[in-house]
N, C-alpha and C. Protein backbone atom coordinates (compact mmCIF):
# COMPACT_ATOMS: atom_id res chain seq x y z
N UNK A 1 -20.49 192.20 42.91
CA UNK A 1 -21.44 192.05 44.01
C UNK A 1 -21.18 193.10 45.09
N UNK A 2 -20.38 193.73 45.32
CA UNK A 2 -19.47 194.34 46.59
C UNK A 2 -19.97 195.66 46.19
N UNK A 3 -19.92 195.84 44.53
CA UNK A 3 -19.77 197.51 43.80
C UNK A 3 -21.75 197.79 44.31
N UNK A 4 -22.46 196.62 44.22
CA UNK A 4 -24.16 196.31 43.93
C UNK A 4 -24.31 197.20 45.52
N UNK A 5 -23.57 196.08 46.66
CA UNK A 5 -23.80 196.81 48.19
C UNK A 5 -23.60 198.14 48.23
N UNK A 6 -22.27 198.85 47.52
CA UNK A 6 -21.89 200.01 48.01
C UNK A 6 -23.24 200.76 47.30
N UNK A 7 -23.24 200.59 46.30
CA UNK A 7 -24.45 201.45 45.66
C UNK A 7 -25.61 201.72 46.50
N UNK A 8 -25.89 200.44 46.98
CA UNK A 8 -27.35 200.49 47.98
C UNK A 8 -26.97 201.23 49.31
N UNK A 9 -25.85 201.36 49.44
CA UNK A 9 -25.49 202.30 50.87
C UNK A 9 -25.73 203.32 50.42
N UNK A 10 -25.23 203.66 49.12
CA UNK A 10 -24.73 205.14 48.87
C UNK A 10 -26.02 205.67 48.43
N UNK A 11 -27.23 204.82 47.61
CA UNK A 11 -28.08 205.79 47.38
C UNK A 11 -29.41 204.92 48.30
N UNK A 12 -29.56 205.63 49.09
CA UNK A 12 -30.97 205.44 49.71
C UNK A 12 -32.04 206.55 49.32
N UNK A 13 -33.03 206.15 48.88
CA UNK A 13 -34.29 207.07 48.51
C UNK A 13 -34.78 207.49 50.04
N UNK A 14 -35.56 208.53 49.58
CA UNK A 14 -36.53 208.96 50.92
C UNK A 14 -37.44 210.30 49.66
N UNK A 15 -38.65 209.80 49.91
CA UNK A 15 -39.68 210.76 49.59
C UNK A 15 -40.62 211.73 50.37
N UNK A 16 -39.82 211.97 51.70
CA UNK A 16 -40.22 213.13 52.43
C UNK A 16 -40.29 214.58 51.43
N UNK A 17 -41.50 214.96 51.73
CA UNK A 17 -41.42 216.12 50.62
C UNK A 17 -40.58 217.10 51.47
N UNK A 18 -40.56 217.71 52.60
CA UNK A 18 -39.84 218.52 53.55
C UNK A 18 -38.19 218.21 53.66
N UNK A 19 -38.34 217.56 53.49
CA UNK A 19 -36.44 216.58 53.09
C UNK A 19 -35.89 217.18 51.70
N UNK A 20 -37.17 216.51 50.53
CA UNK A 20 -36.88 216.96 49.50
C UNK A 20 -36.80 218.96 49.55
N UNK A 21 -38.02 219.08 49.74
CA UNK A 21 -37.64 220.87 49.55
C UNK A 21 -36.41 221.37 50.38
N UNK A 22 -36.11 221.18 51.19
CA UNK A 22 -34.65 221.33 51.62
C UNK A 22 -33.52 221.48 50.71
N UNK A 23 -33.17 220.32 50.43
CA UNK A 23 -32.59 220.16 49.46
C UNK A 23 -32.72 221.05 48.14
N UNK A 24 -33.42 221.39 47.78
CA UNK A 24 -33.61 222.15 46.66
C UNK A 24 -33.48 223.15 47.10
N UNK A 25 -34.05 223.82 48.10
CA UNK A 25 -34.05 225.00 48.78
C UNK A 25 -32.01 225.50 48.68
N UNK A 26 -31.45 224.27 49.79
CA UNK A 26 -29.97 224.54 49.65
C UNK A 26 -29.32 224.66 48.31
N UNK A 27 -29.85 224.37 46.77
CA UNK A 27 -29.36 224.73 45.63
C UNK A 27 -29.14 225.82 45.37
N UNK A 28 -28.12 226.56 44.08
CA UNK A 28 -28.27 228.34 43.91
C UNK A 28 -29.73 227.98 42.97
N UNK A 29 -30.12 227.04 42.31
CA UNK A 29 -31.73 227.52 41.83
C UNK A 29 -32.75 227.67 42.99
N UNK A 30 -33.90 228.51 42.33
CA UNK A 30 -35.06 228.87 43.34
C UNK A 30 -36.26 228.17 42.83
N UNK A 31 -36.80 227.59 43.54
CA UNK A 31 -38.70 227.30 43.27
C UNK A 31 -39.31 227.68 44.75
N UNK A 32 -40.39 228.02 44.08
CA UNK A 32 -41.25 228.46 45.42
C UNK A 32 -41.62 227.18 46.12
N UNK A 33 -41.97 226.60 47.58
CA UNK A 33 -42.67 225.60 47.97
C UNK A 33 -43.73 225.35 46.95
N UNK A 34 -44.48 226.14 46.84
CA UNK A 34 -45.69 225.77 45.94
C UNK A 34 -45.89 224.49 44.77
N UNK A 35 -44.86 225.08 43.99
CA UNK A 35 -44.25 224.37 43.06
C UNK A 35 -43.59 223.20 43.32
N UNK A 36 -42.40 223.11 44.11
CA UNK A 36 -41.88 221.76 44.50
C UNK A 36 -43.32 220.85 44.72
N UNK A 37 -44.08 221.35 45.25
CA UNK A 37 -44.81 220.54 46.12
C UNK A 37 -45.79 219.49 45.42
N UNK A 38 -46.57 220.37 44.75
CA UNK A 38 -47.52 220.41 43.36
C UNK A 38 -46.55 219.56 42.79
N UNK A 39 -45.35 219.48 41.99
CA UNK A 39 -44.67 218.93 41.52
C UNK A 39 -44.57 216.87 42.28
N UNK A 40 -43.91 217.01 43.43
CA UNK A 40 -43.71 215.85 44.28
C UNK A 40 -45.47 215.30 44.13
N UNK A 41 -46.50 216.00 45.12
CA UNK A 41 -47.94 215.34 44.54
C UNK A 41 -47.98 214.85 43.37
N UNK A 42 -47.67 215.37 42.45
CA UNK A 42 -48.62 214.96 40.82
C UNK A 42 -47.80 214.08 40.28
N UNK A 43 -46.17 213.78 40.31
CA UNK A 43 -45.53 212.46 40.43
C UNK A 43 -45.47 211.56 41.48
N UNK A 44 -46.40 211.52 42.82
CA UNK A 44 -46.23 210.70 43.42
C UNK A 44 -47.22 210.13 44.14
N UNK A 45 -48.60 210.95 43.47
CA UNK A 45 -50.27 210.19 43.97
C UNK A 45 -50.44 209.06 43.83
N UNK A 46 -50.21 208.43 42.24
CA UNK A 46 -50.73 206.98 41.58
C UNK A 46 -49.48 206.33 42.23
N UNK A 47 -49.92 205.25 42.90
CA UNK A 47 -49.19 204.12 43.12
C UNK A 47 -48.43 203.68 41.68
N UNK A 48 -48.90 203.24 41.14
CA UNK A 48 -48.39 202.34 39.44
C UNK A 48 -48.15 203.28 38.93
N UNK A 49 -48.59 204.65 38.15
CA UNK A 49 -48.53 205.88 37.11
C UNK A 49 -47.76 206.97 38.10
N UNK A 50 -46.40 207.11 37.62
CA UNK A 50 -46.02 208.30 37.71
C UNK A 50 -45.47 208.80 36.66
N UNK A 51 -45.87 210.08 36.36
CA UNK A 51 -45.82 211.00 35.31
C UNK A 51 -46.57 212.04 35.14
N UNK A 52 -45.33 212.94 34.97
CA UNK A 52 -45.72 214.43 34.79
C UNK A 52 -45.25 215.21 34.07
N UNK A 53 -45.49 216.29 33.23
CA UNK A 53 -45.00 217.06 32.10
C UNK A 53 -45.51 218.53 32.73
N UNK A 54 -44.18 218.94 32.52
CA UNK A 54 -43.82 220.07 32.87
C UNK A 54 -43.56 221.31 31.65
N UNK A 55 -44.83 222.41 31.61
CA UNK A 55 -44.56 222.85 30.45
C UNK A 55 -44.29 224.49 30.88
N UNK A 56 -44.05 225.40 29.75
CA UNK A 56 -44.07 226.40 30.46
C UNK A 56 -42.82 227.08 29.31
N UNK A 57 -42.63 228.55 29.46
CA UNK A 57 -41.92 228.88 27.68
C UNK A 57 -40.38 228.54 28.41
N UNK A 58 -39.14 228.89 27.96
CA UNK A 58 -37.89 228.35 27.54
C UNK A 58 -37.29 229.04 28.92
N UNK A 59 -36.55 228.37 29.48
CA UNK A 59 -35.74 228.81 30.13
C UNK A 59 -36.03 229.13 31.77
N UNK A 60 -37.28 228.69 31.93
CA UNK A 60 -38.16 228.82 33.22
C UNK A 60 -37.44 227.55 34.47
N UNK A 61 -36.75 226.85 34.21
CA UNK A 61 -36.27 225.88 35.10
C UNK A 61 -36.73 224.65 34.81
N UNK A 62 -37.75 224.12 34.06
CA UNK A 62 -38.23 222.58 33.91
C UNK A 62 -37.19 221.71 34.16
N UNK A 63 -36.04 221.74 32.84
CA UNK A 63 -35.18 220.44 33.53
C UNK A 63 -34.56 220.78 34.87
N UNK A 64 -34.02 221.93 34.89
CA UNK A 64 -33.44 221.91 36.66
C UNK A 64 -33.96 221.52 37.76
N UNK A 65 -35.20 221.43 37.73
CA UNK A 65 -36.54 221.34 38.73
C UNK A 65 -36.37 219.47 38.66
N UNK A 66 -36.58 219.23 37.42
CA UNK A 66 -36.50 217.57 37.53
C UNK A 66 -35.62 216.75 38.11
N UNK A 67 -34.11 217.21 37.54
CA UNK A 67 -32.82 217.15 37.87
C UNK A 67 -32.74 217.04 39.55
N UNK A 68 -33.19 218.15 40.22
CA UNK A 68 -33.11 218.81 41.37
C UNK A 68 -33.73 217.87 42.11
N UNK A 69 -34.76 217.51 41.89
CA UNK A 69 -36.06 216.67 42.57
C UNK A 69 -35.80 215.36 42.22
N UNK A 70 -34.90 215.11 41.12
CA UNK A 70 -34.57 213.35 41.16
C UNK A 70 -33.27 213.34 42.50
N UNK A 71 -32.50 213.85 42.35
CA UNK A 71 -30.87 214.11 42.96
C UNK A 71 -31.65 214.47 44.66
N UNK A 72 -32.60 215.22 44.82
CA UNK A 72 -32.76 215.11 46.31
C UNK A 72 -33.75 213.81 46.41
N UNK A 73 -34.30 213.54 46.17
CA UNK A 73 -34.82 211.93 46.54
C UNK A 73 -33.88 211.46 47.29
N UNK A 74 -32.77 211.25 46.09
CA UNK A 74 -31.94 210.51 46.79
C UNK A 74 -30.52 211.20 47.73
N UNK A 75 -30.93 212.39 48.37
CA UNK A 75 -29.93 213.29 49.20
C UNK A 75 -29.18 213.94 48.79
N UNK A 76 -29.09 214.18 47.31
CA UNK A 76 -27.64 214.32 46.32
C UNK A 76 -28.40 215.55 45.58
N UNK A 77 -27.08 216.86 46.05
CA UNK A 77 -26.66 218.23 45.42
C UNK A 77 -27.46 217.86 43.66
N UNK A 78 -27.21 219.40 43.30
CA UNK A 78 -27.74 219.13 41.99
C UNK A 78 -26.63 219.11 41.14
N UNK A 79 -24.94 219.56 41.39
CA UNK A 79 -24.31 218.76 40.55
C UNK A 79 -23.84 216.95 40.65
N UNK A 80 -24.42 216.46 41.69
CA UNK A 80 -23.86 215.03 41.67
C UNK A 80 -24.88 213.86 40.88
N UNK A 81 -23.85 213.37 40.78
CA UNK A 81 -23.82 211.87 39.01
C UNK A 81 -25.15 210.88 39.76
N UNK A 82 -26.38 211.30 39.62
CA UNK A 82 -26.99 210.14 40.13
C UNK A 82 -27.22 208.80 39.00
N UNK A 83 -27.52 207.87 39.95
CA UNK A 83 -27.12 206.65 38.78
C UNK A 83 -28.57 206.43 38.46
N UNK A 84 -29.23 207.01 39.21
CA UNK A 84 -31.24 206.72 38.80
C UNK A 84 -31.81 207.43 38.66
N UNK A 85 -31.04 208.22 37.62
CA UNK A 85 -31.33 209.42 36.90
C UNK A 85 -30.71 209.48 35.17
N UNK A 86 -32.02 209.23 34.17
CA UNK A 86 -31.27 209.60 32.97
C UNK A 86 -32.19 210.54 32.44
N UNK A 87 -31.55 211.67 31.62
CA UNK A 87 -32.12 212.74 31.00
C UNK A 87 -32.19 212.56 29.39
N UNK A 88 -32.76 212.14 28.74
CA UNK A 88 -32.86 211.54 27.17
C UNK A 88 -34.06 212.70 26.63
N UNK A 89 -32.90 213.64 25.53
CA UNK A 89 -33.39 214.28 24.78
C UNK A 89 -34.14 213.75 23.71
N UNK A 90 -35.33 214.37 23.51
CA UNK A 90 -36.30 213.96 22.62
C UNK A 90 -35.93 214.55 20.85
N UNK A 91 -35.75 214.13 20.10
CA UNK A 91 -35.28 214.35 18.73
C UNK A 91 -36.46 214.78 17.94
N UNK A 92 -36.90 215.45 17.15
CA UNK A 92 -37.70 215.59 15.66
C UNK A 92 -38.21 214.20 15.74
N UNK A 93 -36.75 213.07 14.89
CA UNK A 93 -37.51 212.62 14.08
C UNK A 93 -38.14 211.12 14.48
N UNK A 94 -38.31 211.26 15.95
CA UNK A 94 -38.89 209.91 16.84
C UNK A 94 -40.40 209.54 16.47
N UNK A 95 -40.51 208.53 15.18
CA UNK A 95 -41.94 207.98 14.81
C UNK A 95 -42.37 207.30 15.17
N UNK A 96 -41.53 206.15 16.20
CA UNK A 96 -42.09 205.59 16.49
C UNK A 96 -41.21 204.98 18.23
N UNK A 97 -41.89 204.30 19.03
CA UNK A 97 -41.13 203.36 19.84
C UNK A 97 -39.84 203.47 19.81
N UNK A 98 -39.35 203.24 18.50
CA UNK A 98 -37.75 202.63 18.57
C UNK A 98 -36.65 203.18 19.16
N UNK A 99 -36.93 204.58 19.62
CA UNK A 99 -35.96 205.23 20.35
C UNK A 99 -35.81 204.93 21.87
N UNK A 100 -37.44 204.34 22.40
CA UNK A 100 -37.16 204.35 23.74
C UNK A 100 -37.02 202.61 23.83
N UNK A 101 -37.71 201.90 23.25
CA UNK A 101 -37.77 200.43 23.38
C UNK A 101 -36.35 199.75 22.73
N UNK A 102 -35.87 200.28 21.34
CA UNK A 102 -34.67 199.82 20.95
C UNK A 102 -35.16 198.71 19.70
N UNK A 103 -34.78 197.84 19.06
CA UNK A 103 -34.97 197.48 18.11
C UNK A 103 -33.92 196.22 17.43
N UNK A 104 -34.25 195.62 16.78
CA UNK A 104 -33.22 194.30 16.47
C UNK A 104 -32.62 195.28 15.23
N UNK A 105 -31.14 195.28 14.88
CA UNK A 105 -30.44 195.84 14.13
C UNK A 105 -30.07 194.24 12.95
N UNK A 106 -30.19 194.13 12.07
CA UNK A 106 -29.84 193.05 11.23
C UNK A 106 -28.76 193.19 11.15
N UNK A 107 -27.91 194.32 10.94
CA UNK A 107 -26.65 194.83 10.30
C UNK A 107 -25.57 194.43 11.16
N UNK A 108 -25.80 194.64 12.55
CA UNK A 108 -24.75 194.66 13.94
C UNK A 108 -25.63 192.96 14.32
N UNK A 109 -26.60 192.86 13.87
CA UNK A 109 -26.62 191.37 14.53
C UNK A 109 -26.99 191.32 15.94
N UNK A 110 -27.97 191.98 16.16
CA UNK A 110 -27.84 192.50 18.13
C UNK A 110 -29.03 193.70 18.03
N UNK A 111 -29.68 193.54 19.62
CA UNK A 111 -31.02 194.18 20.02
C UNK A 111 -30.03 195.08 20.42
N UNK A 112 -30.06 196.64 19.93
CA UNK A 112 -29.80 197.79 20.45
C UNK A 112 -30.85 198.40 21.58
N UNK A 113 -30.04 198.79 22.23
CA UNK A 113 -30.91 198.85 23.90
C UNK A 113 -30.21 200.32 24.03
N UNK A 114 -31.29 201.11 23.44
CA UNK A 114 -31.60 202.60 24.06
C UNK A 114 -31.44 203.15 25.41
N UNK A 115 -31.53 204.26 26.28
CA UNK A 115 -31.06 204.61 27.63
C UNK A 115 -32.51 204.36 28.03
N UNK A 116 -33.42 204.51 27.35
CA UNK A 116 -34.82 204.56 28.00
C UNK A 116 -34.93 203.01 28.29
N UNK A 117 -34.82 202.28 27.52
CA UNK A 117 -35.00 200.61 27.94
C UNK A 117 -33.85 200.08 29.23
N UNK A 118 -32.51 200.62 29.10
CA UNK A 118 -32.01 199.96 30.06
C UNK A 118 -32.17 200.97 31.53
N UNK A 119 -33.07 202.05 31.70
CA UNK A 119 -33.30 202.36 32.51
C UNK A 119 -34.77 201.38 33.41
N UNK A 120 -35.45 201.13 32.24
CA UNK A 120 -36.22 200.72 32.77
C UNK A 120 -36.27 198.86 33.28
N UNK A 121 -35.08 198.31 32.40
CA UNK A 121 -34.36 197.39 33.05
C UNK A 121 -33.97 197.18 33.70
N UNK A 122 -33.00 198.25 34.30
CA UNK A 122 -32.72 198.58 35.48
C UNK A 122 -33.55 198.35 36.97
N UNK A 123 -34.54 199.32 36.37
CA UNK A 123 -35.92 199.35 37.44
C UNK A 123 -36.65 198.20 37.30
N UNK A 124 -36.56 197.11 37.32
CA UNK A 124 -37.43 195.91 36.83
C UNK A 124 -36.24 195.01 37.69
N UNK A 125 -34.86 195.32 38.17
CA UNK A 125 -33.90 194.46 38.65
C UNK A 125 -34.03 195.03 40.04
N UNK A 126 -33.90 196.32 40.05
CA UNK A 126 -33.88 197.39 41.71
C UNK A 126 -35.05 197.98 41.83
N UNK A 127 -36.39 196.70 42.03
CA UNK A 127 -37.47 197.34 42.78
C UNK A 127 -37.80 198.44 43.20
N UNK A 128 -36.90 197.90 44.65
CA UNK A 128 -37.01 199.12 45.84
C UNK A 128 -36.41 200.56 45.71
N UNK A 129 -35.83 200.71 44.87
CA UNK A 129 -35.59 201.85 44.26
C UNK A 129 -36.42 202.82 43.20
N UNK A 130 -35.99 204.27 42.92
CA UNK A 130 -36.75 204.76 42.15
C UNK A 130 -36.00 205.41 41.38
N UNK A 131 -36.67 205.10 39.76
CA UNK A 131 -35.95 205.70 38.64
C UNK A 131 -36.43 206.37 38.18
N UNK A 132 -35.67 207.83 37.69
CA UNK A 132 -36.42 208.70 36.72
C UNK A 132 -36.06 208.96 35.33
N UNK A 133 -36.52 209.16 34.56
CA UNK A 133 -36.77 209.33 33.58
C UNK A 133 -36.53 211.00 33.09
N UNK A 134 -36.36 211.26 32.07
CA UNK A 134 -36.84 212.54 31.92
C UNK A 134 -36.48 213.10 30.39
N UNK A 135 -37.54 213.05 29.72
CA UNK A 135 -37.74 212.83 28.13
C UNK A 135 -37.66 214.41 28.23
N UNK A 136 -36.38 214.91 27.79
CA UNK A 136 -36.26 216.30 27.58
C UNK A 136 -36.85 217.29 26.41
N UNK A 137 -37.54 218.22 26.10
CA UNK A 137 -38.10 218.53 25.47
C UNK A 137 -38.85 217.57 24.21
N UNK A 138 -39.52 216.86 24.78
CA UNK A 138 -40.46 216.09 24.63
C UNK A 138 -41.31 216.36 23.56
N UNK A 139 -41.82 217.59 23.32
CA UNK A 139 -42.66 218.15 22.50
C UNK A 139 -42.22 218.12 21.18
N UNK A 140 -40.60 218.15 20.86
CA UNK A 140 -40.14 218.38 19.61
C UNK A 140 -40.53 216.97 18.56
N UNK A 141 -41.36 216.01 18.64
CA UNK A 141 -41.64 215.02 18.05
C UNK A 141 -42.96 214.68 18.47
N UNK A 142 -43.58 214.08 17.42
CA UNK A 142 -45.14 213.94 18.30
C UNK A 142 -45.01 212.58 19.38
N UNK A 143 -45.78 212.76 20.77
CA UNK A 143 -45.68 212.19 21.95
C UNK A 143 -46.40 210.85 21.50
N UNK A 144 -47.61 210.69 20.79
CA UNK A 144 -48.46 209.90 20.24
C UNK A 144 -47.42 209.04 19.24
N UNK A 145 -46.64 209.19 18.73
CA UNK A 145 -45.81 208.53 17.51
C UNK A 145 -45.33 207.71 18.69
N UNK A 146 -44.19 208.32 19.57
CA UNK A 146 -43.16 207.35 20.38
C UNK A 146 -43.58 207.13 21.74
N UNK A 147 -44.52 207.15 22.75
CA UNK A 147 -44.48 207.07 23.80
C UNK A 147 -46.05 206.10 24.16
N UNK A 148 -46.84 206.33 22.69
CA UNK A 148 -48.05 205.22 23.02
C UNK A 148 -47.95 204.28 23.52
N UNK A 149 -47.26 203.51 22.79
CA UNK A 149 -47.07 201.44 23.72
C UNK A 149 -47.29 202.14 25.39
N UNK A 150 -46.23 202.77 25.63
CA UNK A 150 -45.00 202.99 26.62
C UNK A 150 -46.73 203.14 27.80
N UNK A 151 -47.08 204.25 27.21
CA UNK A 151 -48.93 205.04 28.49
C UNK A 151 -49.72 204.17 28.18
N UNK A 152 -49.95 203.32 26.98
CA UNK A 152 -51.46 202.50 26.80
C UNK A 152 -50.80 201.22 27.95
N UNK A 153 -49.31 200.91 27.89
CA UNK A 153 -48.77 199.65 28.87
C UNK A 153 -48.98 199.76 30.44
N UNK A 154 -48.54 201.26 30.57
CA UNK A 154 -48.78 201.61 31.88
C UNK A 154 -50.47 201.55 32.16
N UNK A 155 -51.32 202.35 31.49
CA UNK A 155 -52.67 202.50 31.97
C UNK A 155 -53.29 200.92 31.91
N UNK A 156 -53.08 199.82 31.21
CA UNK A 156 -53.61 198.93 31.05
C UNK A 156 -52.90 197.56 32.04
N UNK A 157 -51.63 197.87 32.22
CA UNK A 157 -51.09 197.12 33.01
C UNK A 157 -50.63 195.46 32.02
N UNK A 158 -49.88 195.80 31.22
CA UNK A 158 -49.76 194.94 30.14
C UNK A 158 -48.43 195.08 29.91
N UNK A 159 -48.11 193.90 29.08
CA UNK A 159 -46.69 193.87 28.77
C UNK A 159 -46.43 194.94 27.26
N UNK A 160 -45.51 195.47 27.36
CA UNK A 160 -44.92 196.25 26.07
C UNK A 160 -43.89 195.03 25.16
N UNK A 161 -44.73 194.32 23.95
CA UNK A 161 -43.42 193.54 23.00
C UNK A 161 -42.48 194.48 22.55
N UNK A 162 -41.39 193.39 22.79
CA UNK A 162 -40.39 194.44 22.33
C UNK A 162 -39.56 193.52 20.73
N UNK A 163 -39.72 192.28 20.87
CA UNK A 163 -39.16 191.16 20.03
C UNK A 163 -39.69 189.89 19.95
N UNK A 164 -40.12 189.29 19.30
CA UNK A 164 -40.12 188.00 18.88
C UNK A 164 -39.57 186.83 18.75
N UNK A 165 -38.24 187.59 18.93
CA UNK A 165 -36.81 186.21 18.46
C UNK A 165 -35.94 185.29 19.50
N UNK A 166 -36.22 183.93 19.51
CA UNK A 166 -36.27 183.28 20.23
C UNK A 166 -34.28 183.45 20.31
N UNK A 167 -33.30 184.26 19.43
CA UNK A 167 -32.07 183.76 19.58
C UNK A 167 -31.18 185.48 19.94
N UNK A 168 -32.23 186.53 20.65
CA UNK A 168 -32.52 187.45 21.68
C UNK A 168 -32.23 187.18 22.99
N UNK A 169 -30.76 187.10 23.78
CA UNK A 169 -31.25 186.61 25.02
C UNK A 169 -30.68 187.63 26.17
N UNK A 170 -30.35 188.80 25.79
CA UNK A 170 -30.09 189.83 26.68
C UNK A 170 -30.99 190.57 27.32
N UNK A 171 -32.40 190.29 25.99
CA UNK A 171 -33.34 191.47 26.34
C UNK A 171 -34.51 190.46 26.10
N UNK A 172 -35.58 190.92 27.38
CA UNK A 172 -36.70 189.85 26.98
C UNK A 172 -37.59 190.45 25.77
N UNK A 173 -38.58 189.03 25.80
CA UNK A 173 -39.20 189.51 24.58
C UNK A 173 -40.63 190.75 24.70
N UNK A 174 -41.06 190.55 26.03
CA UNK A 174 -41.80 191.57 26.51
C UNK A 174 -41.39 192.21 27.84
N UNK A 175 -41.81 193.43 28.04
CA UNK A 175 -41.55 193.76 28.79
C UNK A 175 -42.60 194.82 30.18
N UNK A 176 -43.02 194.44 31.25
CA UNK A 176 -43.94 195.13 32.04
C UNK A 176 -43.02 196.74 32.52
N UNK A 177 -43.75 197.48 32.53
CA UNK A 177 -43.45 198.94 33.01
C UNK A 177 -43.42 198.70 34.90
N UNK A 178 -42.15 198.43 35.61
CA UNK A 178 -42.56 198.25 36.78
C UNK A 178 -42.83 199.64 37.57
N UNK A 179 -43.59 199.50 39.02
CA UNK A 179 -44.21 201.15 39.53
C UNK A 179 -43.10 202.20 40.23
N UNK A 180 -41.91 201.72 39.84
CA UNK A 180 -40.40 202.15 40.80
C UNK A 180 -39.78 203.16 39.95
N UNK A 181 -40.54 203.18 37.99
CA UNK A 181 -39.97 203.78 37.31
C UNK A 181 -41.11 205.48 36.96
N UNK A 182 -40.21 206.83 36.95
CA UNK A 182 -41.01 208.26 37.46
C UNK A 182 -40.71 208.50 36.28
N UNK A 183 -41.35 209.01 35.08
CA UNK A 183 -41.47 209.66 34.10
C UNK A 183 -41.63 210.99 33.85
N UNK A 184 -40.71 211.71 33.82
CA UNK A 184 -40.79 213.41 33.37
C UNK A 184 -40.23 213.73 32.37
N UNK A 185 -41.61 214.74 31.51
CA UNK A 185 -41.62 215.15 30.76
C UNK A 185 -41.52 216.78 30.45
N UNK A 186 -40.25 217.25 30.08
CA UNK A 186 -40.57 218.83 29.50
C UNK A 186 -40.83 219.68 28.51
């Protein structure tokens, strides 16, 4: 309970965009205002939908930019450990859901809970907070295979099933996308 307080001291959000570009500004990476800015707008218009994909050829800054812009939210350099921040590389061979939602394992006897689900567990416990996401090269698997439930849940405002099994009790059986959780995509 004590470790829960310090956390909430230690990370306070603030979505001042002028706060934020600061911060990035004081990094050795560079983005123009332009960009930060455009960036902060287009993840932070929709009340409920945030998400943005960031494309552009290899080596241009995408994840640093994300990285950068999650870590100043919350006041924090771009080498420091933010805790509402996970970066989950996207694989080939993701067909479906099961990488980000997780899945009942028969073998282990137990709902395996992916970084993408307990992030967003997370965000479903700490409201007032904001979590990001950030499905790293994203493109290397089709987006339509693994991330449908995930945008048809958000746009429709519906629960995502995740299980059926009444003897499941870590992880519910459905689950709502709450509006605290920021999705980036590169």
């Amino acid at each position: 309970e004590s470790e829960e307080v310090l956390l909430e001291e230690l990370f306070d959000s603030n979505f001042e965009l002028e706060a934020i570009y600061d911060l990035i500004q004081s990094s050795k990476l560079s983005f123009s205002k332009s960009v930060i800015r455009d960036f902060h707008l287009n993840l932070t218009a929709l009340e409920e939908k945030h998400f943005v994909i960031l494309s552009g050829i290899s080596g241009t800054g995408k994840t640093q930019l994300a990285k950068l812009y999650a870590n100043a939210v919350y006041g924090l350099d771009y080498e420091s450990n933010n805790p509402y921040l996970s970066i989950i590389p996207v694989r080939p061979d993701w067909m479906d859901g099961s990488p980000l939602f997780g899945y009942y394992s028969s073998f282990e006897k137990q709902y395996v809970v992916p970084e993408f689900l307990k992030m967003v567990l997370q965000a479903t416990k700490e409201r007032e907070k904001p979590h990001f996401i950030m499905l790293d090269e994203m493109n290397l698997a089709k987006v339509e295979y693994y991330l449908s439930d995930y945008l048809s849940a958000v746009e429709s405002q519906k629960e995502i099933p995740l299980h059926n099994s009444e003897d499941i009790i870590d992880v519910p059986n459905k689950i709502l996308s709450p509006p605290n959780v920021y999705i980036i995509g590169t």
